[in-house]
PDB file of N, CA and C in Angstrom:
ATOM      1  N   UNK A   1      93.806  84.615  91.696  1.00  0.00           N
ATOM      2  CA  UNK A   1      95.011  83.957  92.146  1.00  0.00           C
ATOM      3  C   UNK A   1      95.341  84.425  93.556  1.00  0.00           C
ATOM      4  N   UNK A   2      95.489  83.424  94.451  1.00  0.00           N
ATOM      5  CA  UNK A   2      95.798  83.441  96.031  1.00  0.00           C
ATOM      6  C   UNK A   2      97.101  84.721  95.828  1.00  0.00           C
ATOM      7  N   UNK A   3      97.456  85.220  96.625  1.00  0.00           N
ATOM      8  CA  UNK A   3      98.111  86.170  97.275  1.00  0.00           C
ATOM      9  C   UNK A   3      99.045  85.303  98.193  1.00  0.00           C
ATOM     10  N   UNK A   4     100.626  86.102  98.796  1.00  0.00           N
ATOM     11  CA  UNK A   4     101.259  85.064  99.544  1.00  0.00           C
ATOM     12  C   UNK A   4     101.616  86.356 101.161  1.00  0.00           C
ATOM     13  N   UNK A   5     101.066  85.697 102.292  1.00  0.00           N
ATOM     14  CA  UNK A   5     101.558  86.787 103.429  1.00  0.00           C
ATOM     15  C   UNK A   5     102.813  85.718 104.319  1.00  0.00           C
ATOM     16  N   UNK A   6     103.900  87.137 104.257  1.00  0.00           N
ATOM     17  CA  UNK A   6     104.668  86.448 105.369  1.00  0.00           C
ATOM     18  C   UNK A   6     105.159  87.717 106.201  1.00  0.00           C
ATOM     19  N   UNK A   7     106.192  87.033 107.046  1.00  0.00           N
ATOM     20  CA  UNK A   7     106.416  88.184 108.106  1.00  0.00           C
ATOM     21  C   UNK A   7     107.818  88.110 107.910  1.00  0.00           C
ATOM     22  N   UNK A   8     108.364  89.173 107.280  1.00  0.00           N
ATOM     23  CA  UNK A   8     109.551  89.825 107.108  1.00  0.00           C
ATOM     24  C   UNK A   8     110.407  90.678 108.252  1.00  0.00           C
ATOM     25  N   UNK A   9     111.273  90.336 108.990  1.00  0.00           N
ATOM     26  CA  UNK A   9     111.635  91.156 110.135  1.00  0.00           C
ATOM     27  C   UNK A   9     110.467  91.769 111.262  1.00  0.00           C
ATOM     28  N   UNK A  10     110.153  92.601 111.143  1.00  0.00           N
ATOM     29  CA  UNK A  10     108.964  93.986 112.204  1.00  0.00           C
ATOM     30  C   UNK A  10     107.825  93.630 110.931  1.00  0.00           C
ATOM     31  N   UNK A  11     107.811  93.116 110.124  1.00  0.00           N
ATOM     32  CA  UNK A  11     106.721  93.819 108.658  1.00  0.00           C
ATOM     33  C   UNK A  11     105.774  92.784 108.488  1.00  0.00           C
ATOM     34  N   UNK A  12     104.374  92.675 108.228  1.00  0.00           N
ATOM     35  CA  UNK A  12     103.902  91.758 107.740  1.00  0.00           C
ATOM     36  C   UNK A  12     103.697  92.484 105.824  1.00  0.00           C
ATOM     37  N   UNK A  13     104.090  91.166 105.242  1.00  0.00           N
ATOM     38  CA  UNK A  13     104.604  91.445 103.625  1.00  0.00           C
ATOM     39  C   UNK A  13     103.086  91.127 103.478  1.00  0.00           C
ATOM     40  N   UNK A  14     102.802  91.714 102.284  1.00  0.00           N
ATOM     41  CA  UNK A  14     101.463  91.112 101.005  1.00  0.00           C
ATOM     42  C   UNK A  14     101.748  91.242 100.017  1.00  0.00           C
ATOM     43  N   UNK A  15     102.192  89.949  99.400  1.00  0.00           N
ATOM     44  CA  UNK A  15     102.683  89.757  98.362  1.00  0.00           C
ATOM     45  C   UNK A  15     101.342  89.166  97.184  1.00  0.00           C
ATOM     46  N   UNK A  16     100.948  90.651  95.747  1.00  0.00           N
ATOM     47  CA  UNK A  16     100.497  89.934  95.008  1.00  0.00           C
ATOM     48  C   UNK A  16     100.757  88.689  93.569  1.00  0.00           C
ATOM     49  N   UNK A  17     100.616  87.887  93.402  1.00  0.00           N
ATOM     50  CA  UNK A  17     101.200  87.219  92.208  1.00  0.00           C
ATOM     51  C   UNK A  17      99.816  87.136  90.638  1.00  0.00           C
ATOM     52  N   UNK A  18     100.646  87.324  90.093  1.00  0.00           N
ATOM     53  CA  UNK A  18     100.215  87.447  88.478  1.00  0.00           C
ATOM     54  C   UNK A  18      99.150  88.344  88.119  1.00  0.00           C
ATOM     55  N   UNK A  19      97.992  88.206  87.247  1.00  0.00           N
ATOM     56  CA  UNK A  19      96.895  89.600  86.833  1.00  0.00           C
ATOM     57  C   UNK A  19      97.230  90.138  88.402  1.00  0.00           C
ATOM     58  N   UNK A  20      96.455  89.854  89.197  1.00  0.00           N
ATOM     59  CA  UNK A  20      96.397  90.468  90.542  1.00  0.00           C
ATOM     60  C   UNK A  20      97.501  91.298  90.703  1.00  0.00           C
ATOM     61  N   UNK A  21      98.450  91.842  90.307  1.00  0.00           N
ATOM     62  CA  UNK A  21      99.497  92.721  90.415  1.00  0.00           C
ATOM     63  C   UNK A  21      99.183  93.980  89.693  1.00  0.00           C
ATOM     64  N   UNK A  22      98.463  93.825  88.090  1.00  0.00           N
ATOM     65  CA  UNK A  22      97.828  94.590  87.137  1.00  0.00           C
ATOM     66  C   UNK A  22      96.598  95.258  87.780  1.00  0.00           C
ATOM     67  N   UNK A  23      96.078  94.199  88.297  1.00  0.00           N
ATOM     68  CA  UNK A  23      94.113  94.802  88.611  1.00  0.00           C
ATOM     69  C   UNK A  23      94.268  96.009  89.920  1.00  0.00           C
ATOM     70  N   UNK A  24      95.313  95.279  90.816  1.00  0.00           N
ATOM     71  CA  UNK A  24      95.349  95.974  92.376  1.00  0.00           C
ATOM     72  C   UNK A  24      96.368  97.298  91.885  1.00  0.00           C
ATOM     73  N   UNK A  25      96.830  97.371  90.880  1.00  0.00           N
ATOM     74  CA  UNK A  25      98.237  98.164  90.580  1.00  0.00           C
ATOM     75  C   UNK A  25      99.185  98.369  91.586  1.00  0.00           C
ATOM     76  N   UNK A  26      99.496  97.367  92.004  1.00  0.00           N
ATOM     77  CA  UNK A  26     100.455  96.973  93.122  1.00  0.00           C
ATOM     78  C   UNK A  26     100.753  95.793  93.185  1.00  0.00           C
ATOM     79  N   UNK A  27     102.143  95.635  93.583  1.00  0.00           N
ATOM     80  CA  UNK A  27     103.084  94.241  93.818  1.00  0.00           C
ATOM     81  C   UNK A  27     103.055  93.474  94.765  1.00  0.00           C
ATOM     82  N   UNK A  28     103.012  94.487  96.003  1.00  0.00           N
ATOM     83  CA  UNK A  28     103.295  94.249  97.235  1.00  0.00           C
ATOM     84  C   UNK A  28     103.346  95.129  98.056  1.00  0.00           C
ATOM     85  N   UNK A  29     102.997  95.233  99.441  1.00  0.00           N
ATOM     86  CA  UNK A  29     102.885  95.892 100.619  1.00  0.00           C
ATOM     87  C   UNK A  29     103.584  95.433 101.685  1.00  0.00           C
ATOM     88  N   UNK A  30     103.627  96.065 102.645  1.00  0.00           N
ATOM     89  CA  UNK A  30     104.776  95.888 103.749  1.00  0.00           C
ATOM     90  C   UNK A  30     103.967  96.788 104.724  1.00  0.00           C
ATOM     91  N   UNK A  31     103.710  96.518 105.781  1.00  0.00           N
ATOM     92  CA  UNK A  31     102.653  96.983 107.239  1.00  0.00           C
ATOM     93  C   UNK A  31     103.638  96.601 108.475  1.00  0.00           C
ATOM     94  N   UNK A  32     103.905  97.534 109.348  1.00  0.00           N
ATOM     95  CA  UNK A  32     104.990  97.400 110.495  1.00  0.00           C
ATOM     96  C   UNK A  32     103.732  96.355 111.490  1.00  0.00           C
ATOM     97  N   UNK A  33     104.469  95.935 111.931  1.00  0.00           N
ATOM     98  CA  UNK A  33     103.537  94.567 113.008  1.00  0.00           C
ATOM     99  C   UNK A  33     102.971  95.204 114.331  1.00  0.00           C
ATOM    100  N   UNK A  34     103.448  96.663 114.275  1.00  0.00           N
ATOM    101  CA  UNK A  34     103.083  97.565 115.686  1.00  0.00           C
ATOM    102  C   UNK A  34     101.539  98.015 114.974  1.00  0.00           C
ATOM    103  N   UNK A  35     101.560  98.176 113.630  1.00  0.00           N
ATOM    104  CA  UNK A  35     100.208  98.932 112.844  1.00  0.00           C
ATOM    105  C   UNK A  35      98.924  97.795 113.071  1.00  0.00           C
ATOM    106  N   UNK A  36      98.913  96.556 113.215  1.00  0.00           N
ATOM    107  CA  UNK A  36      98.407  95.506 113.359  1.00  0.00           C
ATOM    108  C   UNK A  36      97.522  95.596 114.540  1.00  0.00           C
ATOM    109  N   UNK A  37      96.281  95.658 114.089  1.00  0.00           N
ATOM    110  CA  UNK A  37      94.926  95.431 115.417  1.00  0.00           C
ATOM    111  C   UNK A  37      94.341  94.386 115.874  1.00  0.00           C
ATOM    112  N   UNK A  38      94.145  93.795 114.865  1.00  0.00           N
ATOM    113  CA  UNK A  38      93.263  92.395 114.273  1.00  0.00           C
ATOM    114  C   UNK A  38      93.732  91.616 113.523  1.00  0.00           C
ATOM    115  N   UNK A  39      93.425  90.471 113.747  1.00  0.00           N
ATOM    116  CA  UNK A  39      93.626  89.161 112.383  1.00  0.00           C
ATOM    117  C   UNK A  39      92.075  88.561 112.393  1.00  0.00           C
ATOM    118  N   UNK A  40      91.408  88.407 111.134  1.00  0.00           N
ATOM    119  CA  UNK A  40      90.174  87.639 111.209  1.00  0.00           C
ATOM    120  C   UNK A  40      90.146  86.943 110.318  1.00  0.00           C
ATOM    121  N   UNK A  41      89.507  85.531 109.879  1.00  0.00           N
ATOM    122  CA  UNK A  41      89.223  84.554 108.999  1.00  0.00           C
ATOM    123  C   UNK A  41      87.797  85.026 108.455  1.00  0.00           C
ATOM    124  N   UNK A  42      86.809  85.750 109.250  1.00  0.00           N
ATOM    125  CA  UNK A  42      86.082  86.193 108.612  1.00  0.00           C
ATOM    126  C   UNK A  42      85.516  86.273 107.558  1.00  0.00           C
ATOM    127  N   UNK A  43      84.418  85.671 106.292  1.00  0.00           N
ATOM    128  CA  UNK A  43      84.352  86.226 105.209  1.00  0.00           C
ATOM    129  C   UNK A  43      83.865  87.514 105.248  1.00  0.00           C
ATOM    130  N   UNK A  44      84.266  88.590 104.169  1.00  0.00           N
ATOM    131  CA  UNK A  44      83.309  89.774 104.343  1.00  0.00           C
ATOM    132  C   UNK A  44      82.600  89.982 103.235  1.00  0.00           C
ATOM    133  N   UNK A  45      82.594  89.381 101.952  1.00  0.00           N
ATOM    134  CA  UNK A  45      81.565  89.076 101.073  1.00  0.00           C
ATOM    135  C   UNK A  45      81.839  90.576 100.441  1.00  0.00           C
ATOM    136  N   UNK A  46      81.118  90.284  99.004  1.00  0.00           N
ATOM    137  CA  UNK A  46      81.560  91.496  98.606  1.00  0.00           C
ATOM    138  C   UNK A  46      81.499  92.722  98.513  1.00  0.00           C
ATOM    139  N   UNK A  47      80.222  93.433  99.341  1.00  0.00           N
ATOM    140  CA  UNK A  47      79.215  94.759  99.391  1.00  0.00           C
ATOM    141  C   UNK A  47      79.509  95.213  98.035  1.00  0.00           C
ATOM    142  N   UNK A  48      79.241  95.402  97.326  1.00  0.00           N
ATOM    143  CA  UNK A  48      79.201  95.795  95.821  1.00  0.00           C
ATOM    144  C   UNK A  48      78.512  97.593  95.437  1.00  0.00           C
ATOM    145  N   UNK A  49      77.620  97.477  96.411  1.00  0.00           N
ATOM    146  CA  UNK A  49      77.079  99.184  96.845  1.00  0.00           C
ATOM    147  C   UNK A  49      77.681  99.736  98.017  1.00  0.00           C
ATOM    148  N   UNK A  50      78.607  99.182  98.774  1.00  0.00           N
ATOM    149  CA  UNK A  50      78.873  99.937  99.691  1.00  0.00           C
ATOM    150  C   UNK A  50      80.219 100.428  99.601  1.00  0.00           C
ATOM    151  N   UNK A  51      81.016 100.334  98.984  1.00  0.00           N
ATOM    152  CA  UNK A  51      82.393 100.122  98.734  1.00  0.00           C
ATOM    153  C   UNK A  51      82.606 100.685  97.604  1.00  0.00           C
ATOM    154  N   UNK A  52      83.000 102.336  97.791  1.00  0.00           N
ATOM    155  CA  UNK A  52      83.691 103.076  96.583  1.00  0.00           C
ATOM    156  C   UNK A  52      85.037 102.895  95.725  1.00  0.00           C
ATOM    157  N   UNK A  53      85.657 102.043  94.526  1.00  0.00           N
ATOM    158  CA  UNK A  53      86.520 101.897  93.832  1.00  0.00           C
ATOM    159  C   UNK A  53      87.158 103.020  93.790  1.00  0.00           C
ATOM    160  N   UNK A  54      88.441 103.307  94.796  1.00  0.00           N
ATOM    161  CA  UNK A  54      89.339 104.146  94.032  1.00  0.00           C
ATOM    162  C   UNK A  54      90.273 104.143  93.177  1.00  0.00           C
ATOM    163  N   UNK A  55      90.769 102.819  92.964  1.00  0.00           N
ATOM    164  CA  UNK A  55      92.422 102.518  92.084  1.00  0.00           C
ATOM    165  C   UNK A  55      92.133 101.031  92.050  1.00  0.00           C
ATOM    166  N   UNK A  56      91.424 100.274  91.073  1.00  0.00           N
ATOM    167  CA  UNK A  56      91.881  98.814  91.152  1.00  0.00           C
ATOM    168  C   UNK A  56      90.522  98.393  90.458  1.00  0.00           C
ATOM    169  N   UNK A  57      90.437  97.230  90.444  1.00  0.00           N
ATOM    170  CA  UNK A  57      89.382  96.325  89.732  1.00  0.00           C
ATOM    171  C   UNK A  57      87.973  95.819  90.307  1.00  0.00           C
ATOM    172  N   UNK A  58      87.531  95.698  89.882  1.00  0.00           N
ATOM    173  CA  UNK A  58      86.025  95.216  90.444  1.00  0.00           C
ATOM    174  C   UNK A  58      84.994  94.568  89.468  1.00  0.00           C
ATOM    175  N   UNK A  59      84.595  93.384  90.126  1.00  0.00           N
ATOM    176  CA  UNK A  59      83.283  92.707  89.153  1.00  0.00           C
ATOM    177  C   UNK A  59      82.900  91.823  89.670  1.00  0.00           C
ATOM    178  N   UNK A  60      81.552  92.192  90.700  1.00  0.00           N
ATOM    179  CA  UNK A  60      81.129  91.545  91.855  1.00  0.00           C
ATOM    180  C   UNK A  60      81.041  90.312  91.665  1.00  0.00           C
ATOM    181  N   UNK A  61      81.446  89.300  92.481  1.00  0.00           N
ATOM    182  CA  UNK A  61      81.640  87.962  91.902  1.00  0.00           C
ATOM    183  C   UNK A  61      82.557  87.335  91.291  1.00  0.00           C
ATOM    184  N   UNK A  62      83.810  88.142  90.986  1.00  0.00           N
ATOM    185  CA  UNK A  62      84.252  87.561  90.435  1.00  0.00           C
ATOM    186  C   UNK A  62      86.069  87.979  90.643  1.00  0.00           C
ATOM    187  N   UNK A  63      85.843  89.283  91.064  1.00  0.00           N
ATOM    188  CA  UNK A  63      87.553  89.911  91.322  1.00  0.00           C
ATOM    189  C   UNK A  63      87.525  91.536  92.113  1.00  0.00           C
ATOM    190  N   UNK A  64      87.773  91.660  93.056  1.00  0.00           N
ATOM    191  CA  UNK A  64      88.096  93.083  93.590  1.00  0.00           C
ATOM    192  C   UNK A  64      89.830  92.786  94.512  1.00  0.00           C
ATOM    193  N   UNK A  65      90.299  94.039  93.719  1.00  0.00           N
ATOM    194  CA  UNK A  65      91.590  94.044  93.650  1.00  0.00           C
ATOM    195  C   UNK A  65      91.473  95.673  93.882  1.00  0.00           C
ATOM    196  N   UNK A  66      92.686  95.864  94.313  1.00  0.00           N
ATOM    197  CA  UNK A  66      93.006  97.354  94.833  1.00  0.00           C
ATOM    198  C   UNK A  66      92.598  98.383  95.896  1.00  0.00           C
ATOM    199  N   UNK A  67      92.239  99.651  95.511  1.00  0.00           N
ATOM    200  CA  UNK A  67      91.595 100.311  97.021  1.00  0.00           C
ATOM    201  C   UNK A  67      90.228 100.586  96.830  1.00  0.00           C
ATOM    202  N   UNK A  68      89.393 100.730  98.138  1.00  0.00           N
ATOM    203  CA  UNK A  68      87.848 100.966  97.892  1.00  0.00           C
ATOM    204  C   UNK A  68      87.945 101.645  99.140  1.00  0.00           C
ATOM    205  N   UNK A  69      87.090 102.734  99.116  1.00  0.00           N
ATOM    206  CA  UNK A  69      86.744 103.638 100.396  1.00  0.00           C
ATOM    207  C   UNK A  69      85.287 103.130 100.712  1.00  0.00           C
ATOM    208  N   UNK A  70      85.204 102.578 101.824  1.00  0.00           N
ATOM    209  CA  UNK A  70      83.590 102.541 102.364  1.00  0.00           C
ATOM    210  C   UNK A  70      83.602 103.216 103.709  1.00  0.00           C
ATOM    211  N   UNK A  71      82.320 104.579 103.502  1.00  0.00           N
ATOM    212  CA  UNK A  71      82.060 105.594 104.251  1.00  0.00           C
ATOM    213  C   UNK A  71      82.377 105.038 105.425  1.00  0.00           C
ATOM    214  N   UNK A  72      81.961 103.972 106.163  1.00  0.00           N
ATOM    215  CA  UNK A  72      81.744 103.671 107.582  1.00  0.00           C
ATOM    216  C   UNK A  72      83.034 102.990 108.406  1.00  0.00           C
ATOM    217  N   UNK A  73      83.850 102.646 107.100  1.00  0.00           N
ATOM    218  CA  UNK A  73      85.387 101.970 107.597  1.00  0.00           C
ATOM    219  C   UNK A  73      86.689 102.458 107.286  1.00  0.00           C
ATOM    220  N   UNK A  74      86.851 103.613 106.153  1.00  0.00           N
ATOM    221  CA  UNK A  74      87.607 104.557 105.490  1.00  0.00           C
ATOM    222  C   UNK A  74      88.273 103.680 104.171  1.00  0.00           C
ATOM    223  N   UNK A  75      89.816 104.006 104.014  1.00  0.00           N
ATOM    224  CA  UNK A  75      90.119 103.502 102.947  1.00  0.00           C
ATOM    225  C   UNK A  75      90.291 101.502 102.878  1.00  0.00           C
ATOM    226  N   UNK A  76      90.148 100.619 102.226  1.00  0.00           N
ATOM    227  CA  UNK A  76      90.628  99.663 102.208  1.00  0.00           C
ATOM    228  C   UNK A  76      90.964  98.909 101.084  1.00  0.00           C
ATOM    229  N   UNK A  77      92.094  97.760 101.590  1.00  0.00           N
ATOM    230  CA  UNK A  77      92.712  97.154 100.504  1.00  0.00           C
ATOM    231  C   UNK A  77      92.183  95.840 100.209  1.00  0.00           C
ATOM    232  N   UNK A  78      91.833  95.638  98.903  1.00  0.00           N
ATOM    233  CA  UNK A  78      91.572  94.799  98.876  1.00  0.00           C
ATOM    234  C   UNK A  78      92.322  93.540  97.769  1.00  0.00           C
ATOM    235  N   UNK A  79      92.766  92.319  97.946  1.00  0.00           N
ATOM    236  CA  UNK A  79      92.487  91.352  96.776  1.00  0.00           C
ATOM    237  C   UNK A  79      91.901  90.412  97.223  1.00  0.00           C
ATOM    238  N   UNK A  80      90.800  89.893  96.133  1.00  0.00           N
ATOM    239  CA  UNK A  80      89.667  89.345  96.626  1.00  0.00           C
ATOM    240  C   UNK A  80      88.926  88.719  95.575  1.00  0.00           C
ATOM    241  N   UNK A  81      89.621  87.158  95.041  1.00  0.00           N
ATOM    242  CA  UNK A  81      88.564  86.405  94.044  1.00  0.00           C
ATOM    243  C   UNK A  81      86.964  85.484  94.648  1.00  0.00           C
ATOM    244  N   UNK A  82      88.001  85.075  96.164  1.00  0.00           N
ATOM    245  CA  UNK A  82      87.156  84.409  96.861  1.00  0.00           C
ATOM    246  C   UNK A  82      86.988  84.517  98.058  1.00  0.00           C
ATOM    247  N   UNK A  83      86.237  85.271  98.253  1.00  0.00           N
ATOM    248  CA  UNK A  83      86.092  86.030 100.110  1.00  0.00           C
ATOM    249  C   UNK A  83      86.310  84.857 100.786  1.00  0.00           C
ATOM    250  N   UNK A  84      85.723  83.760 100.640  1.00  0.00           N
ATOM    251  CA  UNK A  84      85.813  81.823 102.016  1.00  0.00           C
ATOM    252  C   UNK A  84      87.471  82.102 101.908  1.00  0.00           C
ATOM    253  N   UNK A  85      88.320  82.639 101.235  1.00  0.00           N
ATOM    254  CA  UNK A  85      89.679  82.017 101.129  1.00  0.00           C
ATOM    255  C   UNK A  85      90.433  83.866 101.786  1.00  0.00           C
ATOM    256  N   UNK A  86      89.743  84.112 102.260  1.00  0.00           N
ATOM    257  CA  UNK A  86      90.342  85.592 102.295  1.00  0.00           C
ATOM    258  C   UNK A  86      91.066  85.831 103.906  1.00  0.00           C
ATOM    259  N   UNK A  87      92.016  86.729 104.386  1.00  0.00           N
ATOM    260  CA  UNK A  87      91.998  86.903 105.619  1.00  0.00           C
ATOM    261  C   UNK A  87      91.693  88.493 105.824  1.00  0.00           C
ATOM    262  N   UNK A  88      91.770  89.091 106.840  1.00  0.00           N
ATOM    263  CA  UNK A  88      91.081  90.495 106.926  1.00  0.00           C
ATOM    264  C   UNK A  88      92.341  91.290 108.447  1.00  0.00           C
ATOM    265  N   UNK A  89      93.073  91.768 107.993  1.00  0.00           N
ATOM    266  CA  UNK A  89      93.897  92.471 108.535  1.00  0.00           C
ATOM    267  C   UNK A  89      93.625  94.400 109.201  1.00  0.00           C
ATOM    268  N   UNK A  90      92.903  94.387 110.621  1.00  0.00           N
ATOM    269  CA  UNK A  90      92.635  95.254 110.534  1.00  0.00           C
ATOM    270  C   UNK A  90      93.709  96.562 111.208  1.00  0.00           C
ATOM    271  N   UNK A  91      94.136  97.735 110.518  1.00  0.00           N
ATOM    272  CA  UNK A  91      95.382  98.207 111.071  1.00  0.00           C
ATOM    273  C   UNK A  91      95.313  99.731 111.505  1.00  0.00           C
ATOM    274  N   UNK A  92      95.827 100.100 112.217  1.00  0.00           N
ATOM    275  CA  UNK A  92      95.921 101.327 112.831  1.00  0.00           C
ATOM    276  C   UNK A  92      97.520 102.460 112.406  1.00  0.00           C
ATOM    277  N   UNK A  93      97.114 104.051 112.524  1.00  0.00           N
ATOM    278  CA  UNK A  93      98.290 104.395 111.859  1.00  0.00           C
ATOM    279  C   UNK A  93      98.952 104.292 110.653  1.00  0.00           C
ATOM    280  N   UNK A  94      97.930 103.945 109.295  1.00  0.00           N
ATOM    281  CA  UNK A  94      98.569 103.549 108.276  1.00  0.00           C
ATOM    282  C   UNK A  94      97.496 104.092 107.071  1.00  0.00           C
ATOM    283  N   UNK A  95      97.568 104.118 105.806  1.00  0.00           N
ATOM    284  CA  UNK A  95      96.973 104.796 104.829  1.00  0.00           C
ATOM    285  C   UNK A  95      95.065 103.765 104.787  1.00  0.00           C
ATOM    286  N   UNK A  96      95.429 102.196 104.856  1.00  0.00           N
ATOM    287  CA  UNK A  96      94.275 101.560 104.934  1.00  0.00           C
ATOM    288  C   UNK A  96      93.833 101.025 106.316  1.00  0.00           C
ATOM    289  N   UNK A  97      92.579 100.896 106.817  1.00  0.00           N
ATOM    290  CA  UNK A  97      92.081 100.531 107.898  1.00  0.00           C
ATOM    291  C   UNK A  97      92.570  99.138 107.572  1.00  0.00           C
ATOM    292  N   UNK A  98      92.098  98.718 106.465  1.00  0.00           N
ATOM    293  CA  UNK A  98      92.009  97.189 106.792  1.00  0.00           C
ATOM    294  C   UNK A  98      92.637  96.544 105.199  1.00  0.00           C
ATOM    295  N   UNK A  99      92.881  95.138 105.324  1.00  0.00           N
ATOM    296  CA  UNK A  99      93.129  94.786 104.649  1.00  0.00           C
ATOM    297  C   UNK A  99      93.081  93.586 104.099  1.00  0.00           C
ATOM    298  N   UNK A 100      92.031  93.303 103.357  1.00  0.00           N
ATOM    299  CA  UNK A 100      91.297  91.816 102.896  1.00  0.00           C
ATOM    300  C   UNK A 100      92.293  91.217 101.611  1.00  0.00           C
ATOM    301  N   UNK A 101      92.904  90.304 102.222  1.00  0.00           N
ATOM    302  CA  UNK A 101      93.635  89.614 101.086  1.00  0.00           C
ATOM    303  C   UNK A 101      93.289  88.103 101.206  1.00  0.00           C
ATOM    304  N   UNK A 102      93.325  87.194 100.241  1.00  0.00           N
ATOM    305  CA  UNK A 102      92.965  85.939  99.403  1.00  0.00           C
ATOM    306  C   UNK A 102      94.572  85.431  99.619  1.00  0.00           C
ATOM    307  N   UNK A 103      94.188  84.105 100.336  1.00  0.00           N
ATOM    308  CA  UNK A 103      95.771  83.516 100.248  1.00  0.00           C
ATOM    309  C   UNK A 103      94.987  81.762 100.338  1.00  0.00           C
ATOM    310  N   UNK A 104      96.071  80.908 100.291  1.00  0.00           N
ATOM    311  CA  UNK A 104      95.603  79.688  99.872  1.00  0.00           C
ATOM    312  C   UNK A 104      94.730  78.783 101.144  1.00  0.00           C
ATOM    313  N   UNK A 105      95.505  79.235 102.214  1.00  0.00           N
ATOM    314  CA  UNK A 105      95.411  78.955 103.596  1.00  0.00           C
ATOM    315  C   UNK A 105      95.127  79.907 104.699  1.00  0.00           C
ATOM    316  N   UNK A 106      94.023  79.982 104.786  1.00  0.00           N
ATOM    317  CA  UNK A 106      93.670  81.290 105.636  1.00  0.00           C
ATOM    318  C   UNK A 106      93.962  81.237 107.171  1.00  0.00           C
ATOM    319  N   UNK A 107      93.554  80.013 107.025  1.00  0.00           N
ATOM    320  CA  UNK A 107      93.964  79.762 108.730  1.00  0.00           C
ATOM    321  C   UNK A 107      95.471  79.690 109.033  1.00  0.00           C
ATOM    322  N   UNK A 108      96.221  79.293 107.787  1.00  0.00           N
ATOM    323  CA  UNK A 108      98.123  78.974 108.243  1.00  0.00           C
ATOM    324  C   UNK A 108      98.503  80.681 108.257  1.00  0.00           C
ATOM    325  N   UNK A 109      97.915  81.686 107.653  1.00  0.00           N
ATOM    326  CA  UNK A 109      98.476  82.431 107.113  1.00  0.00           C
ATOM    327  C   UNK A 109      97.918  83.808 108.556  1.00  0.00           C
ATOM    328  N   UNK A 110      96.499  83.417 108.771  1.00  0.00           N
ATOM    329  CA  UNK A 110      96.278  84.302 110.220  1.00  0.00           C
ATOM    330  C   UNK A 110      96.951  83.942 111.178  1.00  0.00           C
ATOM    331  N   UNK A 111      97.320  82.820 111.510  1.00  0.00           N
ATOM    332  CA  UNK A 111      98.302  82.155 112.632  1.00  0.00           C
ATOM    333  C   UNK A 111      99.393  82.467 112.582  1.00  0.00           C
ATOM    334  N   UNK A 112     100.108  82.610 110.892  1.00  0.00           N
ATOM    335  CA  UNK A 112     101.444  83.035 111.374  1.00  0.00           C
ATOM    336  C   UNK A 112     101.351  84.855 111.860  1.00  0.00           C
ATOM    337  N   UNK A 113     100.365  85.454 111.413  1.00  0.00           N
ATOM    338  CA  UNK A 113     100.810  87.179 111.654  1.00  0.00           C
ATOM    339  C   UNK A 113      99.919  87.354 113.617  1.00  0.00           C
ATOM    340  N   UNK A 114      99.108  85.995 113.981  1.00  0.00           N
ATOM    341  CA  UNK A 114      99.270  86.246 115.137  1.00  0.00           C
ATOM    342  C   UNK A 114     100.221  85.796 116.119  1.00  0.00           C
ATOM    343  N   UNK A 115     101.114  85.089 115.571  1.00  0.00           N
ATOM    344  CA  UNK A 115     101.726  84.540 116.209  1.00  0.00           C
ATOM    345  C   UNK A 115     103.400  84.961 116.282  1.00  0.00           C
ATOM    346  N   UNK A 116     103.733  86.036 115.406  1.00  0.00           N
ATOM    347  CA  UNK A 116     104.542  87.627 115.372  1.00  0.00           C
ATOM    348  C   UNK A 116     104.054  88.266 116.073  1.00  0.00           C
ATOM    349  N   UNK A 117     102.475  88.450 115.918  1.00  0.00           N
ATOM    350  CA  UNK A 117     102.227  89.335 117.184  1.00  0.00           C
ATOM    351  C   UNK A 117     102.263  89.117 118.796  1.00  0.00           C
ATOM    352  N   UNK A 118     102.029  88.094 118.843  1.00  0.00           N
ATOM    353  CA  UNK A 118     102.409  87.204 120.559  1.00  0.00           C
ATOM    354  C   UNK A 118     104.079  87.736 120.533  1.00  0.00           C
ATOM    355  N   UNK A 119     104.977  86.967 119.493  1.00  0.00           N
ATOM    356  CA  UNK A 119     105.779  87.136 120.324  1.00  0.00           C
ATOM    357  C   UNK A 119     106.384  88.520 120.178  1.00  0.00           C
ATOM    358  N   UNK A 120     106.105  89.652 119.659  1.00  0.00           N
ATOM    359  CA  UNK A 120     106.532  91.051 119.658  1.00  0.00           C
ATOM    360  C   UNK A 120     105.983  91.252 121.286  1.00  0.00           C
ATOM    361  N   UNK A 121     104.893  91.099 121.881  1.00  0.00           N
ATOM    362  CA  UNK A 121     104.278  91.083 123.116  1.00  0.00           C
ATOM    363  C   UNK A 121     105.318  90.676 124.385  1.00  0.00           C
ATOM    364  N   UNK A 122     105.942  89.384 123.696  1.00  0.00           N
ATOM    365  CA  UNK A 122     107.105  89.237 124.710  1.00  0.00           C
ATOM    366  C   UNK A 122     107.971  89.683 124.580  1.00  0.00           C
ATOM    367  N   UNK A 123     108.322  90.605 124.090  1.00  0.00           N
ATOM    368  CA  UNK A 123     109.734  91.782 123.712  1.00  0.00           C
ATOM    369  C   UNK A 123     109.815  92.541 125.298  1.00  0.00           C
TER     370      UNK A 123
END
């Protein structure tokens, strides 16, 4: 089940809905828009050997939800039924490098957190 991102004041929100709340053991996240490096549409597919499960679900193909440490990128978050539908949030200053979430519209949903970031730029 898609995931919903919006931009709350300074925050970009990640909001999970239904199992996906159980598997990731988390509701929701909140990331200050200054922590924000990257926005990518990117798929990143699932590395299934590269990507250590610390807290959350996994079954290649089919659902990775929660955190995974991979040696070469540190901790990351993931929810993730369908990587084509995923966006990839990469962040600085914060517990996860990055953050691969599944939302319905990947492209409406990278546009809106770059487009908080433009205008924080004109501050």
């Amino acid at each position: 089940m898609a995931g919903t991102v919006r931009i709350e004041g300074d925050d970009v929100v990640f909001e999970l809905h239904g199992v996906d709340e159980v598997l990731a053991v988390k509701r929701s996240m909140s990331v200050p828009l200054d922590h924000v490096v990257s926005v990518s549409t990117e798929n990143q597919g699932w590395k299934p050997l590269r990507q250590l499960k610390v807290v959350g679900a996994s079954i290649p193909g089919v659902v990775k939800d929660g955190r995974f440490f991979d040696p070469s990128q540190g901790l990351i978050f993931f929810e993730m039924h369908h990587p084509e539908r995923c966006i990839t949030v990469g962040l600085d200053h914060e517990t996860y490098r990055k953050v691969v979430f599944e939302v319905d519209d990947k492209e409406a949903a990278a546009e809106t957190i770059r487009k908080a970031l433009d205008s924080r730029k004109g501050r």
